[in-house]
C-alpha atoms as a PDB file:
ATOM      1  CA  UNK A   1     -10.360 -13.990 -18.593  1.00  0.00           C
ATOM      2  CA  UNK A   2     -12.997 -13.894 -15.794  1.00  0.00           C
ATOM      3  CA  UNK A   3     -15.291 -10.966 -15.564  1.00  0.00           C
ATOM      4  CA  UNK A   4     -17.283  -9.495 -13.337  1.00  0.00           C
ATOM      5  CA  UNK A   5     -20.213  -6.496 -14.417  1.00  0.00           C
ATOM      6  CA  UNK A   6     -22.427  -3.937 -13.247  1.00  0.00           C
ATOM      7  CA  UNK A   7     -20.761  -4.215  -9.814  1.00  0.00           C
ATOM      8  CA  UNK A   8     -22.170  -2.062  -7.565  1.00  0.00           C
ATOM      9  CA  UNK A   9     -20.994  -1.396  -3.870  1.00  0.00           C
ATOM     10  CA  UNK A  10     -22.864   0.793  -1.841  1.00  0.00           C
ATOM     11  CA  UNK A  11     -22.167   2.472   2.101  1.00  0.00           C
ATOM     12  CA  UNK A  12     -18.412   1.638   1.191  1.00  0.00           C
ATOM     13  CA  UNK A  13     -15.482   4.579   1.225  1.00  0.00           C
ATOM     14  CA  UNK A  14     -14.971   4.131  -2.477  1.00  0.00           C
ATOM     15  CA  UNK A  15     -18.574   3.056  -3.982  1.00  0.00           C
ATOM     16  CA  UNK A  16     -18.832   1.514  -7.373  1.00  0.00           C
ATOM     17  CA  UNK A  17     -21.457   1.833  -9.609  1.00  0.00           C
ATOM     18  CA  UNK A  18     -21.847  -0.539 -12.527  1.00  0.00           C
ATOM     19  CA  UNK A  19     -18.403  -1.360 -12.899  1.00  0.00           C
ATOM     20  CA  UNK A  20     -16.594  -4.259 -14.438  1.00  0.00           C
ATOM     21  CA  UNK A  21     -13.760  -6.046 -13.100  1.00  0.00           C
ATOM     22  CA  UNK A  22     -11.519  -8.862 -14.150  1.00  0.00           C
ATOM     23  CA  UNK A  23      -8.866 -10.792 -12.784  1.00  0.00           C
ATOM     24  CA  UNK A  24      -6.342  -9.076 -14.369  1.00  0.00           C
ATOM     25  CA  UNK A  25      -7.706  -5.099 -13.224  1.00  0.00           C
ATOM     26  CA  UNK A  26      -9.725  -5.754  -9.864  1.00  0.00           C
ATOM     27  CA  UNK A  27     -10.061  -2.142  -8.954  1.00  0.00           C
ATOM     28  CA  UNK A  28     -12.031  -2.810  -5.642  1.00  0.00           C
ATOM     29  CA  UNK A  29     -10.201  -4.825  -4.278  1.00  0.00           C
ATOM     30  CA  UNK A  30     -10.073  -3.313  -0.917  1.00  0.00           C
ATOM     31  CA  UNK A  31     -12.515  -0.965   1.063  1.00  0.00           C
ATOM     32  CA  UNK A  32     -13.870   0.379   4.073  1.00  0.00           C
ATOM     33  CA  UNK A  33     -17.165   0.038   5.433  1.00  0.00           C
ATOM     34  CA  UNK A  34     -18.847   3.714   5.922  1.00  0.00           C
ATOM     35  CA  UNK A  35     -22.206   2.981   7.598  1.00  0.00           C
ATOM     36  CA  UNK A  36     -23.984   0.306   9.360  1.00  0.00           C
ATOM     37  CA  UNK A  37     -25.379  -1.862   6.093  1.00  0.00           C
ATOM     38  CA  UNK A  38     -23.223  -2.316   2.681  1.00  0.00           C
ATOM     39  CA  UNK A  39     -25.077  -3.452  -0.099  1.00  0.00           C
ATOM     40  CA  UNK A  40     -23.316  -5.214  -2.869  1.00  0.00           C
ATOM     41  CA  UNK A  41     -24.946  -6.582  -6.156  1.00  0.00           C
ATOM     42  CA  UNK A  42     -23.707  -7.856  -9.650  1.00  0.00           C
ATOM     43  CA  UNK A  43     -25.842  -8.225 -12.709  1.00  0.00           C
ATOM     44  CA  UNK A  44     -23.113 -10.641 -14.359  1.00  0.00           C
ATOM     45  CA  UNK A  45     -20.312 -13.153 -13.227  1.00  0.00           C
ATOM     46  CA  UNK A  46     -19.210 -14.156  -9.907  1.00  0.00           C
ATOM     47  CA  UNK A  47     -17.763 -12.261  -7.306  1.00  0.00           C
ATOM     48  CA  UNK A  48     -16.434 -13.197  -4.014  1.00  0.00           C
ATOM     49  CA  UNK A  49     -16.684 -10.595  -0.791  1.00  0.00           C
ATOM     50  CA  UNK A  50     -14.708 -11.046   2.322  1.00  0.00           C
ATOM     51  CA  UNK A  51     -15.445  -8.820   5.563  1.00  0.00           C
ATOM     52  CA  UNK A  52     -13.955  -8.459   8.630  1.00  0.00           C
ATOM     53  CA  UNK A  53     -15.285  -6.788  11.438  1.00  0.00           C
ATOM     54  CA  UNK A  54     -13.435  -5.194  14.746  1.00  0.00           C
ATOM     55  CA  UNK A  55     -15.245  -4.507  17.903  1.00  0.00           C
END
């Protein structure tokens, strides 16, 4: 199993803060963007982020 640590989203509806996901539980896997920067970071793994933007 894949995992993904200390996951932290920031400027997002529903932030995370050090969390772990895995392929089996990805608990973010769907957001909305709440200000004009997100910030994103993960201390271990690999973790793929897709955005869209609408004018």
């Amino acid at each position: 199993m894949e995992i993904c640590s200390g996951v932290t989203i920031k400027n997002v509806r529903w932030e995370l803060d050090g969390a772990t996901l895995t392929q089996n539980f990805p608990n973010a896997i769907s957001n909305r963007v709440e200000g004009d920067k997100v910030s994103i970071g993960v201390e271990v793994g690999k973790l793929a982020v897709y955005l869209c933007f609408t004018e």
